[in-house]
N, C-alpha and C. Protein backbone atom coordinates (compact mmCIF):
# COMPACT_ATOMS: atom_id res chain seq x y z
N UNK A 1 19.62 -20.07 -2.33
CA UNK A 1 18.96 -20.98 -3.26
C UNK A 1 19.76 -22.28 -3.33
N UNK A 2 19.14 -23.41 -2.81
CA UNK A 2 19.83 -24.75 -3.42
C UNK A 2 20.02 -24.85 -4.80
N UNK A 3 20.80 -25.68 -5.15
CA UNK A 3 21.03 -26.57 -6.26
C UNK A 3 20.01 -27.08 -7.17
N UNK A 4 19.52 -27.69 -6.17
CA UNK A 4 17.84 -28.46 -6.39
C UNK A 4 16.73 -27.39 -7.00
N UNK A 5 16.93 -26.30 -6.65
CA UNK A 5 15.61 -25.35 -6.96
C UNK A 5 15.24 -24.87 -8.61
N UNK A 6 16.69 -25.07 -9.26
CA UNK A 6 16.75 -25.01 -10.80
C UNK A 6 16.18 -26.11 -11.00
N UNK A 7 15.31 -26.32 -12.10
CA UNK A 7 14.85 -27.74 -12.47
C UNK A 7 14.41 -27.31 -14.21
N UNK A 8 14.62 -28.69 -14.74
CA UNK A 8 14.18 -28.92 -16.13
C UNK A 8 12.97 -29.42 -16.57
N UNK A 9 12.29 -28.79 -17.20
CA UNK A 9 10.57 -29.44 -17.49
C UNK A 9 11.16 -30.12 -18.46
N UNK A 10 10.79 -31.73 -18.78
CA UNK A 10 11.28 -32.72 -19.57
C UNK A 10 9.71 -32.79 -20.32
N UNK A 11 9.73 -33.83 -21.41
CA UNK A 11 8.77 -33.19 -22.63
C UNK A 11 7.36 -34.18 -22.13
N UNK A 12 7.25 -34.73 -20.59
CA UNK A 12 6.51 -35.30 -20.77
C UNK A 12 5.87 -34.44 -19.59
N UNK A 13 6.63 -33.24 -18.83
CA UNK A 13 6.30 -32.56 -17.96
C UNK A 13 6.62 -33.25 -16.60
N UNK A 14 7.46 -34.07 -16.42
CA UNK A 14 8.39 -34.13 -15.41
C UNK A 14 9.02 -33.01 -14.79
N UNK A 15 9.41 -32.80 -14.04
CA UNK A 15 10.10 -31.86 -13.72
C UNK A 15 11.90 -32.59 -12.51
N UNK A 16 13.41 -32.01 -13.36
CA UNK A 16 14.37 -32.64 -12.53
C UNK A 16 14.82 -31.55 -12.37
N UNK A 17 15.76 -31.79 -11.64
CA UNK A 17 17.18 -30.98 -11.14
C UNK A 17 17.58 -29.91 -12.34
N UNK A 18 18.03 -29.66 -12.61
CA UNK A 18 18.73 -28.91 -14.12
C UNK A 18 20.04 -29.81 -14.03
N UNK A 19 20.82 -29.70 -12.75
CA UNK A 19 22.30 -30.88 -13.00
C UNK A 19 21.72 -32.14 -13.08
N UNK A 20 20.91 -32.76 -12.77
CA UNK A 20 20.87 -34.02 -13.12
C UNK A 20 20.84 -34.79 -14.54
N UNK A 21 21.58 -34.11 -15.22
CA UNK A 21 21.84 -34.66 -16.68
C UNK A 21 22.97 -35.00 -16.78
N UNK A 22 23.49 -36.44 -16.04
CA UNK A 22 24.95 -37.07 -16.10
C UNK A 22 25.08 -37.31 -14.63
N UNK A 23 26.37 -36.88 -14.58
CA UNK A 23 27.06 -37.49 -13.46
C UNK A 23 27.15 -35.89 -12.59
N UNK A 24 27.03 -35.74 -11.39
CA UNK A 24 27.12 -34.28 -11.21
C UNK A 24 27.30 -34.72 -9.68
N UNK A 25 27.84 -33.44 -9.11
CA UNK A 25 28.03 -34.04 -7.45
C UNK A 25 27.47 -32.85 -6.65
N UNK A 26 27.20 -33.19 -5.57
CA UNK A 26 25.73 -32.36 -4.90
C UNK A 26 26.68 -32.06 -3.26
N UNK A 27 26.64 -30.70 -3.04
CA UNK A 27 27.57 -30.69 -2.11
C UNK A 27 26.87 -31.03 -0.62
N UNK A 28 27.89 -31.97 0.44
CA UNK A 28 27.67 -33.05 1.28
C UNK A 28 26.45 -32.34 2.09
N UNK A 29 26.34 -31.05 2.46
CA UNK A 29 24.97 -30.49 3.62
C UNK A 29 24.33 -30.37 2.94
N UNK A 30 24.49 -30.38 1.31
CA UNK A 30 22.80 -30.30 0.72
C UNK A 30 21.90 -31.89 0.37
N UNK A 31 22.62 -33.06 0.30
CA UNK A 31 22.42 -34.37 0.21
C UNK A 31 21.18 -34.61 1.00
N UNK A 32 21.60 -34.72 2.00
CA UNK A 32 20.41 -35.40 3.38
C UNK A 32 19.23 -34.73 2.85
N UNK A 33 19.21 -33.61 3.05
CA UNK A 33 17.56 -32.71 2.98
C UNK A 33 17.20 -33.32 1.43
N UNK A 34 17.58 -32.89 0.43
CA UNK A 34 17.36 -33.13 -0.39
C UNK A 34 16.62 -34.12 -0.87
N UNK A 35 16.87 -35.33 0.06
CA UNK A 35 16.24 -36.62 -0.03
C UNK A 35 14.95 -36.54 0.74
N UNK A 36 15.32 -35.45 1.79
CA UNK A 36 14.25 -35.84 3.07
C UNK A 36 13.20 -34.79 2.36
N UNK A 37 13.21 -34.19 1.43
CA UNK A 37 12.31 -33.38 0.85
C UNK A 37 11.82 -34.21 -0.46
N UNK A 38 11.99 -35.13 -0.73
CA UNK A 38 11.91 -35.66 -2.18
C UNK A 38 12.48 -35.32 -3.19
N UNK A 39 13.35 -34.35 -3.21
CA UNK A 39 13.71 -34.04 -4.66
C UNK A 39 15.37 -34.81 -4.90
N UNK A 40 15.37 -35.78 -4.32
CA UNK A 40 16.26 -36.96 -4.95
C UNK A 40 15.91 -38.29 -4.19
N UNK A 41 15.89 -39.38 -4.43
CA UNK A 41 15.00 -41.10 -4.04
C UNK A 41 15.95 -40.73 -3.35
N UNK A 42 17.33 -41.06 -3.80
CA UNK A 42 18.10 -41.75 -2.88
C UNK A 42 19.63 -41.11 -3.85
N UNK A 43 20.72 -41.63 -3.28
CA UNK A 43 21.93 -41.42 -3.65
C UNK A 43 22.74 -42.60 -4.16
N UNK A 44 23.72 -42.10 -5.25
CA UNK A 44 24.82 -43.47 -5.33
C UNK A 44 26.13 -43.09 -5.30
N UNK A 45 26.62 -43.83 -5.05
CA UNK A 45 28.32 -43.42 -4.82
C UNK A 45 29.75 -44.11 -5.91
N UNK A 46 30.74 -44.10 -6.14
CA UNK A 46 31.70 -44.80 -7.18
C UNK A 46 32.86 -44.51 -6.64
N UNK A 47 33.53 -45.64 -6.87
CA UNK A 47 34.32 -46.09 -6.00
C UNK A 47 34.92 -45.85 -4.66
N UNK A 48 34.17 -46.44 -4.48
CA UNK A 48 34.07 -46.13 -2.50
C UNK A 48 34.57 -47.53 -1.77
N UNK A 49 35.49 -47.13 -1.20
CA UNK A 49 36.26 -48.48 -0.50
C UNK A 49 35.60 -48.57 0.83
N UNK A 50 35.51 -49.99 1.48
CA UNK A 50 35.11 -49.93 2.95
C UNK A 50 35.43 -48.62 3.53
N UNK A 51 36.02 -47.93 4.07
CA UNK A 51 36.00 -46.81 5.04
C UNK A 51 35.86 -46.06 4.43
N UNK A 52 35.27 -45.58 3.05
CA UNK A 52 34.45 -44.40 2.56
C UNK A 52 33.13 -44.65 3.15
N UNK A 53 32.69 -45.94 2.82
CA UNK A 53 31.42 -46.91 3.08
C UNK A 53 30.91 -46.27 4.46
N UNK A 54 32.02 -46.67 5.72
CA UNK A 54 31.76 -46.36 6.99
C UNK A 54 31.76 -45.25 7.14
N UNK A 55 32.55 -43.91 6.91
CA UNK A 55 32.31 -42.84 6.88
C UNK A 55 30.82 -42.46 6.71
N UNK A 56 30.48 -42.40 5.37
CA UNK A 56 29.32 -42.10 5.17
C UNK A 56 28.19 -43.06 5.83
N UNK A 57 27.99 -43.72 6.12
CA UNK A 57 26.98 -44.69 6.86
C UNK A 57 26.85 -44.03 8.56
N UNK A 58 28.16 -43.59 8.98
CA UNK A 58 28.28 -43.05 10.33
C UNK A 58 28.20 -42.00 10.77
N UNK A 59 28.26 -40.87 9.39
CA UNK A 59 27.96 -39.83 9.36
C UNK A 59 27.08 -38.66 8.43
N UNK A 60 25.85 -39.61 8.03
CA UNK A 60 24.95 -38.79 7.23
C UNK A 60 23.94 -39.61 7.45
N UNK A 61 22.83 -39.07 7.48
CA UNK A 61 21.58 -39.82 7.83
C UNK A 61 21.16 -40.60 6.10
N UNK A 62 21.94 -40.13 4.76
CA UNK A 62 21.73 -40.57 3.76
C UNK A 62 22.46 -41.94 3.69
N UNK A 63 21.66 -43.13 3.04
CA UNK A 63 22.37 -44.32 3.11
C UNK A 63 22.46 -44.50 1.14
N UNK A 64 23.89 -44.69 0.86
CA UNK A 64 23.96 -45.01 -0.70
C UNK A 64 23.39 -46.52 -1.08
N UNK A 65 22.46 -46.24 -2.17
CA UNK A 65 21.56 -47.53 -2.74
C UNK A 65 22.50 -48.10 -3.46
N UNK A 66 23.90 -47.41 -4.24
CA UNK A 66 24.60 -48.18 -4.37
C UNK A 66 26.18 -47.52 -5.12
N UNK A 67 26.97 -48.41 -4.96
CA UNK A 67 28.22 -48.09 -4.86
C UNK A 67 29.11 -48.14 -6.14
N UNK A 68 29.35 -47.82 -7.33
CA UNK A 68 29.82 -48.33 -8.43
C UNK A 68 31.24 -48.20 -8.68
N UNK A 69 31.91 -49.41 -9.06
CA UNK A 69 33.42 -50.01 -9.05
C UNK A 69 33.70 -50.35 -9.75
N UNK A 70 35.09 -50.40 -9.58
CA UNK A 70 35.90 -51.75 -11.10
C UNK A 70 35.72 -53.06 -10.34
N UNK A 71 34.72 -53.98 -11.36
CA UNK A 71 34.82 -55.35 -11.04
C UNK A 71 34.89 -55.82 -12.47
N UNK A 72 35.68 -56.87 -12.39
CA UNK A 72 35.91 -57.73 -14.07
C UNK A 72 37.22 -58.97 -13.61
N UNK A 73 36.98 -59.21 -14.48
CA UNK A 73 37.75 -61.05 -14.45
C UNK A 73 39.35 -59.93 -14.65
N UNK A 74 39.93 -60.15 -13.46
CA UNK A 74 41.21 -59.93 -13.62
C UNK A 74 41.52 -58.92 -12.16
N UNK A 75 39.96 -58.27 -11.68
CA UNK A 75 40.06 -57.36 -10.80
C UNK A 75 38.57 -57.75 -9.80
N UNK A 76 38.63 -58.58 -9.14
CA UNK A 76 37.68 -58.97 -8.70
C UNK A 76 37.75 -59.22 -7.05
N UNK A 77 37.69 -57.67 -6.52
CA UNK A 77 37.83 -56.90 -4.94
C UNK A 77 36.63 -57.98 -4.04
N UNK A 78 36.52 -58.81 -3.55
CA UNK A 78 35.54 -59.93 -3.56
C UNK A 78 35.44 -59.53 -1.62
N UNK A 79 36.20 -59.02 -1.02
CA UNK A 79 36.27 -58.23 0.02
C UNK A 79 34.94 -57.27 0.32
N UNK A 80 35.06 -56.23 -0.65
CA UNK A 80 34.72 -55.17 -0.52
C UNK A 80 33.43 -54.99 -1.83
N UNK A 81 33.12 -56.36 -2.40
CA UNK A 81 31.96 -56.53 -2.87
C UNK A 81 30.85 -57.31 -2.16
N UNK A 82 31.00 -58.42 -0.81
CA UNK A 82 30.51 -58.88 0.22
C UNK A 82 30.20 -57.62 0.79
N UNK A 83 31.26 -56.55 1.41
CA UNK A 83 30.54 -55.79 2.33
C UNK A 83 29.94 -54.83 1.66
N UNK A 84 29.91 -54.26 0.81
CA UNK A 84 28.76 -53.34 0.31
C UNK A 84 27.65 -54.40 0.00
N UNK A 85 27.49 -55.75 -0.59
CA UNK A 85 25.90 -56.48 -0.47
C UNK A 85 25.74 -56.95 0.71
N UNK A 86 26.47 -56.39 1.76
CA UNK A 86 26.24 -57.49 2.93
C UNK A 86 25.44 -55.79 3.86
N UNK A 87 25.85 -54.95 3.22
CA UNK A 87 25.24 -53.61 3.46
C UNK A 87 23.56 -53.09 2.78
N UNK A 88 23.21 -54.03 2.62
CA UNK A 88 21.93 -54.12 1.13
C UNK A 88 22.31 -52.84 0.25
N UNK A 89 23.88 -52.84 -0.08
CA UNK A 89 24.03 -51.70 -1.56
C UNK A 89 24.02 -52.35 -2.32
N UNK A 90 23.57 -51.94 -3.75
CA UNK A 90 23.76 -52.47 -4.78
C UNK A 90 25.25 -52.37 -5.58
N UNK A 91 26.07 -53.40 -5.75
CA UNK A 91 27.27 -52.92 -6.44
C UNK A 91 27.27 -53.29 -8.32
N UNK A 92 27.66 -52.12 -8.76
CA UNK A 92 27.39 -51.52 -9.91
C UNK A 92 28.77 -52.08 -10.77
N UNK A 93 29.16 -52.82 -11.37
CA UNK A 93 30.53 -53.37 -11.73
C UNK A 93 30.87 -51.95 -12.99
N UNK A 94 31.64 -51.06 -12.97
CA UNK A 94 32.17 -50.35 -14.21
C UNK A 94 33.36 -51.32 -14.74
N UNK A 95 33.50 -51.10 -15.96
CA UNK A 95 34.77 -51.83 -16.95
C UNK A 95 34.12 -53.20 -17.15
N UNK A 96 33.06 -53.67 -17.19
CA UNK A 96 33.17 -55.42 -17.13
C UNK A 96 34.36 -56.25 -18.40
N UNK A 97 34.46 -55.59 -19.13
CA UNK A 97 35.08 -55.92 -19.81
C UNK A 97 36.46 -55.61 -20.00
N UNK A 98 37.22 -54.82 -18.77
CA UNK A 98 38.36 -54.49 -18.60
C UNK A 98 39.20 -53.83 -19.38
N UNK A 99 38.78 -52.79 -20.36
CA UNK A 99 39.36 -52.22 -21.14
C UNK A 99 39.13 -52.90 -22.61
N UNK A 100 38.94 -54.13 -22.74
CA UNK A 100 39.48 -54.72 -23.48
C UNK A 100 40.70 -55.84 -23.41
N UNK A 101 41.13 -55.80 -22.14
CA UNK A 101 41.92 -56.59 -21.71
C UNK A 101 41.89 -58.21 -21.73
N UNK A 102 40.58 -58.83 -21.79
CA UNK A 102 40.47 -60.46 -21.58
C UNK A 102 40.29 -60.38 -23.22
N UNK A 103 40.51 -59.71 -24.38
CA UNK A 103 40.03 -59.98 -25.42
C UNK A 103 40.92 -60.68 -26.35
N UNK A 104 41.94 -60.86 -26.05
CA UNK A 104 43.46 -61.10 -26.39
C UNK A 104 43.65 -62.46 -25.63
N UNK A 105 43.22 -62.83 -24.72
CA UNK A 105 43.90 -63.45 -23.74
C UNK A 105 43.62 -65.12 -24.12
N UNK A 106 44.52 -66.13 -24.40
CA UNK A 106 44.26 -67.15 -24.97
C UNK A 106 43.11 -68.03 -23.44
N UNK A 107 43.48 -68.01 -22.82
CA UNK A 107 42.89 -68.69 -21.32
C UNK A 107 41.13 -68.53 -21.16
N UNK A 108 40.97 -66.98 -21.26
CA UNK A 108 39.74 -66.41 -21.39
C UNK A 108 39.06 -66.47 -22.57
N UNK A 109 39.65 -66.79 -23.98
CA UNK A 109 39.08 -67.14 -24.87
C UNK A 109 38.58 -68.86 -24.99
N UNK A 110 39.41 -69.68 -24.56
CA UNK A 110 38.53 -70.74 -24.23
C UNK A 110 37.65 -71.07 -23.22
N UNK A 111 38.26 -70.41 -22.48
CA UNK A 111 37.10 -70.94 -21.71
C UNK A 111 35.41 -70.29 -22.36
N UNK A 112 35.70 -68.87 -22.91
CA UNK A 112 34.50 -68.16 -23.67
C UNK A 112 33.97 -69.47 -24.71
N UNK A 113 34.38 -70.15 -24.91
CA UNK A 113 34.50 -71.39 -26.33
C UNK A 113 33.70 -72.35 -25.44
N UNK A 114 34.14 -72.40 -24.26
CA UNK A 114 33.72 -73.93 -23.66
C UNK A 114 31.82 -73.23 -23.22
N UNK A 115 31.91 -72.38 -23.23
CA UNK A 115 30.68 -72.13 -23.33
C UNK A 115 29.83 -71.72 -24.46
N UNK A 116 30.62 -71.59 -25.57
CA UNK A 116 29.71 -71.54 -26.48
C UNK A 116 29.21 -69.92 -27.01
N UNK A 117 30.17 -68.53 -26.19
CA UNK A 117 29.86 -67.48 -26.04
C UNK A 117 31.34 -66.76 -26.50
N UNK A 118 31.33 -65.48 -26.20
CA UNK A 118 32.06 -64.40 -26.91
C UNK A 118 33.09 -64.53 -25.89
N UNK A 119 33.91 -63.95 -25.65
CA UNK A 119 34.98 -63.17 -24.43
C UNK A 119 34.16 -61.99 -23.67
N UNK A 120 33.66 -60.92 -24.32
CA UNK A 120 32.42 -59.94 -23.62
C UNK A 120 31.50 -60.78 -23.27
N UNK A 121 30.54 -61.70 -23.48
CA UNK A 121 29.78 -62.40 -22.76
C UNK A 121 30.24 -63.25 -21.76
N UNK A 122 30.95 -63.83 -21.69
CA UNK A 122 31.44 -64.24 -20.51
C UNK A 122 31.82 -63.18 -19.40
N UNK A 123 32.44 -62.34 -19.87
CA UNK A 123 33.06 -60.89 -18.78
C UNK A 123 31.66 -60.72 -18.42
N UNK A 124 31.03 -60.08 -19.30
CA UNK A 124 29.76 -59.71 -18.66
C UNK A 124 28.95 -60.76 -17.73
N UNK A 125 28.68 -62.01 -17.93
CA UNK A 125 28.26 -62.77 -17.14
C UNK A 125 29.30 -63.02 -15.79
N UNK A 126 30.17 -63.30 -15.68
CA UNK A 126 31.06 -63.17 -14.62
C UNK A 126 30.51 -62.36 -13.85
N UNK A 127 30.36 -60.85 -13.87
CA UNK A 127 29.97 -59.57 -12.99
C UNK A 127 28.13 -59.87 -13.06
N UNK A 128 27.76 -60.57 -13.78
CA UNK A 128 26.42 -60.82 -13.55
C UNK A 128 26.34 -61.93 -12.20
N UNK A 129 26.95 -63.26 -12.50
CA UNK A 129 26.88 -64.36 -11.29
C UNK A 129 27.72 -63.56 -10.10
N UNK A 130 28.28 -62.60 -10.01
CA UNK A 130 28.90 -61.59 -8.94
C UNK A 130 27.65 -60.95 -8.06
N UNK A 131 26.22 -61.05 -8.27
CA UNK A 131 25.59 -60.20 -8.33
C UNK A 131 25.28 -59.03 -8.22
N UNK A 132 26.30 -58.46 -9.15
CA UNK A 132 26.67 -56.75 -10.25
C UNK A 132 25.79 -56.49 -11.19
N UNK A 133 25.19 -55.36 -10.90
CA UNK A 133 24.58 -54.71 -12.02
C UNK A 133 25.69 -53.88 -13.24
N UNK A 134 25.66 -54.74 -14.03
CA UNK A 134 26.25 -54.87 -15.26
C UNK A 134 26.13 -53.91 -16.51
N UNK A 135 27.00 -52.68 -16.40
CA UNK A 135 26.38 -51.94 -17.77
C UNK A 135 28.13 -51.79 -18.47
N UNK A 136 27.81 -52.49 -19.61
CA UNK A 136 29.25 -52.57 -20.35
C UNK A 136 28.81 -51.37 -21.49
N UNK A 137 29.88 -50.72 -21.74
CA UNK A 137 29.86 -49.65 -22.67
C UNK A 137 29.84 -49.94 -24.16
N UNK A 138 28.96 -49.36 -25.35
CA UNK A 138 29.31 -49.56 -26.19
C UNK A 138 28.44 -48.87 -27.38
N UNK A 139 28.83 -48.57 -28.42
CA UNK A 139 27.58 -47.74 -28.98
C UNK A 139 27.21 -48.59 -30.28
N UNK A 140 27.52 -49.66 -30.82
CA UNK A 140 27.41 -50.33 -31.60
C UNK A 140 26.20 -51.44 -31.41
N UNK A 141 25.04 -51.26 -31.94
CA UNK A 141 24.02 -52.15 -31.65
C UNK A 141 24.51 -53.78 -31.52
N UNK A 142 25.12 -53.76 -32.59
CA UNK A 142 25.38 -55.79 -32.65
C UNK A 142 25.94 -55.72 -30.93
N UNK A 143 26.87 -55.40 -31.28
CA UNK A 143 27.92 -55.26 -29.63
C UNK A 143 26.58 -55.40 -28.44
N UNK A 144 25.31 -54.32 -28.36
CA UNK A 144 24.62 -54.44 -27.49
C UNK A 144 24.01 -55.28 -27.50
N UNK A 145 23.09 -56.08 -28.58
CA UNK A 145 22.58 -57.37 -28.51
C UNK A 145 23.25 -58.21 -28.14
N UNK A 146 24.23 -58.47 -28.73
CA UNK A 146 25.36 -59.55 -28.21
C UNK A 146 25.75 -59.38 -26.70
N UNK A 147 25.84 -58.31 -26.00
CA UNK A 147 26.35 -58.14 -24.53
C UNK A 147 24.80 -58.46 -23.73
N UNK A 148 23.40 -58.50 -24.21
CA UNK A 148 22.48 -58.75 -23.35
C UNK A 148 21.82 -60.08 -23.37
N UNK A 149 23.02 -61.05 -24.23
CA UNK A 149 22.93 -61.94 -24.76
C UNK A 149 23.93 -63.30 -23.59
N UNK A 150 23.36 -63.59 -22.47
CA UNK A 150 24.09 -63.89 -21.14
C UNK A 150 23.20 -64.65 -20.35
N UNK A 151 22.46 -65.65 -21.13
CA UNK A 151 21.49 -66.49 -20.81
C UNK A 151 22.47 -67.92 -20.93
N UNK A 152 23.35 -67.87 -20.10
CA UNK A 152 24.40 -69.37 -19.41
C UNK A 152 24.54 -69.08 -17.88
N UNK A 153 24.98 -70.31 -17.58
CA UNK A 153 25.70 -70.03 -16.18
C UNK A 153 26.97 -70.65 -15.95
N UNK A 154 28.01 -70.11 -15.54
CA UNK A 154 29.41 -70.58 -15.71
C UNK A 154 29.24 -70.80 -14.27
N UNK A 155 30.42 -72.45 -14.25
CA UNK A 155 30.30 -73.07 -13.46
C UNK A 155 31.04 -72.56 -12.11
N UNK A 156 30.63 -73.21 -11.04
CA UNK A 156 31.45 -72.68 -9.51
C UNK A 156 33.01 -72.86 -10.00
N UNK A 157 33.67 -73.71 -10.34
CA UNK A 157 34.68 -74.04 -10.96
C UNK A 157 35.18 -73.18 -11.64
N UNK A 158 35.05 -72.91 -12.82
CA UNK A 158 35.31 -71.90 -13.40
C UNK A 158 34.97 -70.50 -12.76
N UNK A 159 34.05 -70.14 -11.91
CA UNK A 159 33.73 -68.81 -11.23
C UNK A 159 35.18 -68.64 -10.56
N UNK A 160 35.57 -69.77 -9.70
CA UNK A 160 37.09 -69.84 -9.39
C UNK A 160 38.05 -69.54 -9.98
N UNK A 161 38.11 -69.98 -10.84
CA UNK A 161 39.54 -69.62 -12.02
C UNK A 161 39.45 -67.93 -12.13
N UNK A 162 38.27 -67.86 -13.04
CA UNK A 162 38.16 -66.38 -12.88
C UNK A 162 38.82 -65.47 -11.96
N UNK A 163 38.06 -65.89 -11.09
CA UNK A 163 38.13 -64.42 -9.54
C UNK A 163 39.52 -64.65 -9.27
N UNK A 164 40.40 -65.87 -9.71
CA UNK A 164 41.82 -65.78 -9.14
C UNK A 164 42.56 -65.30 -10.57
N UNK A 165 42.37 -64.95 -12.03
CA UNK A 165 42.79 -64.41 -12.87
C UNK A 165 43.78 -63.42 -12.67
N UNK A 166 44.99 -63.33 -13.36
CA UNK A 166 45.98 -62.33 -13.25
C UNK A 166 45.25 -60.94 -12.84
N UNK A 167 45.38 -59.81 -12.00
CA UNK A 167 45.20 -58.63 -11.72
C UNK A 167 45.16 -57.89 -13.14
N UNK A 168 44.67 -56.95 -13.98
CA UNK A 168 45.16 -55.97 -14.34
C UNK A 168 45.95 -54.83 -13.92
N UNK A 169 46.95 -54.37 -14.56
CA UNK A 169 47.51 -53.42 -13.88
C UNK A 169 47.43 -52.37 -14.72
N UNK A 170 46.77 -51.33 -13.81
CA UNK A 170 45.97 -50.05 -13.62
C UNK A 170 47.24 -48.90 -13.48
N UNK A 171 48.40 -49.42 -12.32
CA UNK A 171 49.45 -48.25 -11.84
C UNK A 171 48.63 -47.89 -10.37
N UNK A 172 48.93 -46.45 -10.57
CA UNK A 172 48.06 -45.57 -9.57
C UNK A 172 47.09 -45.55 -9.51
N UNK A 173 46.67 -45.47 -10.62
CA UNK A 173 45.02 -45.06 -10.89
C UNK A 173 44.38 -46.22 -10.18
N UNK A 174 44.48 -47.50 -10.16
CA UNK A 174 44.14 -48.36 -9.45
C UNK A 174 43.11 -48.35 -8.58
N UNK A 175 43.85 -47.53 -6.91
CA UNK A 175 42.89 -47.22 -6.34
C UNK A 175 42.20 -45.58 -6.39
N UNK A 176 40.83 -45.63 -6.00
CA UNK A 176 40.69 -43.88 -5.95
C UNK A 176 39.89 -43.82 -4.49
N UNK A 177 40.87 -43.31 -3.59
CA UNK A 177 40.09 -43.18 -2.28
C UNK A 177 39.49 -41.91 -2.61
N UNK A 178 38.28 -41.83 -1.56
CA UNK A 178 37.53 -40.74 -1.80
C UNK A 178 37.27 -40.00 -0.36
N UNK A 179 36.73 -40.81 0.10
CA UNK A 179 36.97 -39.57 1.76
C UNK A 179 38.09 -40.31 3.01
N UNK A 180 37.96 -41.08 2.69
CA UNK A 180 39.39 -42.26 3.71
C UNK A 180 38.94 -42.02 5.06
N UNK A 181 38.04 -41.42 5.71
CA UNK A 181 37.71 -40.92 7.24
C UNK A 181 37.88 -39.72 7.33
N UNK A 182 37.62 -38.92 6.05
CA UNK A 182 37.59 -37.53 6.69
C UNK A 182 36.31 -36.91 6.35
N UNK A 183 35.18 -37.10 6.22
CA UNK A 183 34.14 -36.65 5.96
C UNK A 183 33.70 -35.27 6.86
């Protein structure tokens, strides 16, 4: 019995996966079919560096719609965000707001000023003009109005400053390879 064959009747009579409620991982020979049968569109992947990328592209007939990463003003992999859109993946920015990290930061607060916006709106727009699909965390409504609230455009100039912004430092955790060429 696959994975796939458990499924949940949802209240409108959908019918999913039973794991597909979150984040769940589908083991690598059951992927392909799975798709090629319909019972998943497509796949996505998180944090996957170029040669996870190639791995899987070279060795599964499944191609990931998209790839989700740390991108944010301070960590902005501009490498390896070209080649996954230069791959038609979609890259998914996690952290836009870096922990909390640009919230403090006198540099990033004006410039948030020179536009007329928050420190989270700017982060978030940053990974928006990145063209990142943007989901910043938060359970506080104001917080969510205010974060979908990103109707500016910060200038090429300033897009510069940004992307060259001090690194955050992460440590180890930093990077997370995931198959490195061993698929």
């Amino acid at each position: 019995m696959s994975i796939f064959d458990e499924t949940l009747t949802m209240n409108n009579g959908l019918k999913i996966p039973k794991m597909a409620l979150g984040i769940w991982e589908i083991p690598d020979d059951q992927t392909p079919k799975a798709v090629e049968e319909g019972k998943l569109r497509t796949i996505g992947v998180a944090s996957f560096e170029k040669e996870d990328l190639d791995n899987l592209m070279q060795n599964s007939s499944t191609k990931s719609a998209v790839n989700q990463i740390l991108v944010h003003i301070g960590e902005t992999p501009m490498n390896l965000i070209d080649y996954i859109q230069g791959n038609d993946i979609v890259v998914e920015a996690f952290s836009p707001i870096a922990h909390g990290a640009p919230l403090n930061d006198t540099k990033i607060e004006k410039m948030a000023d020179k536009y007329g916006v928050t420190v989270p709106q700017l982060c978030i727009r940053y990974d928006w003009q990145l063209n990142c699909v943007v989901l910043p965390k938060s359970a506080n409504p104001a917080h969510m109005k205010s974060n979908a609230e990103i109707d500016f455009v910060i200038s090429d100039e300033d897009m510069d400053k940004l992307k060259k912004f001090t690194p955050v430092d992460y440590g180890k955790s930093g990077v997370f390879p995931v198959f490195g060429g061993k698929m």
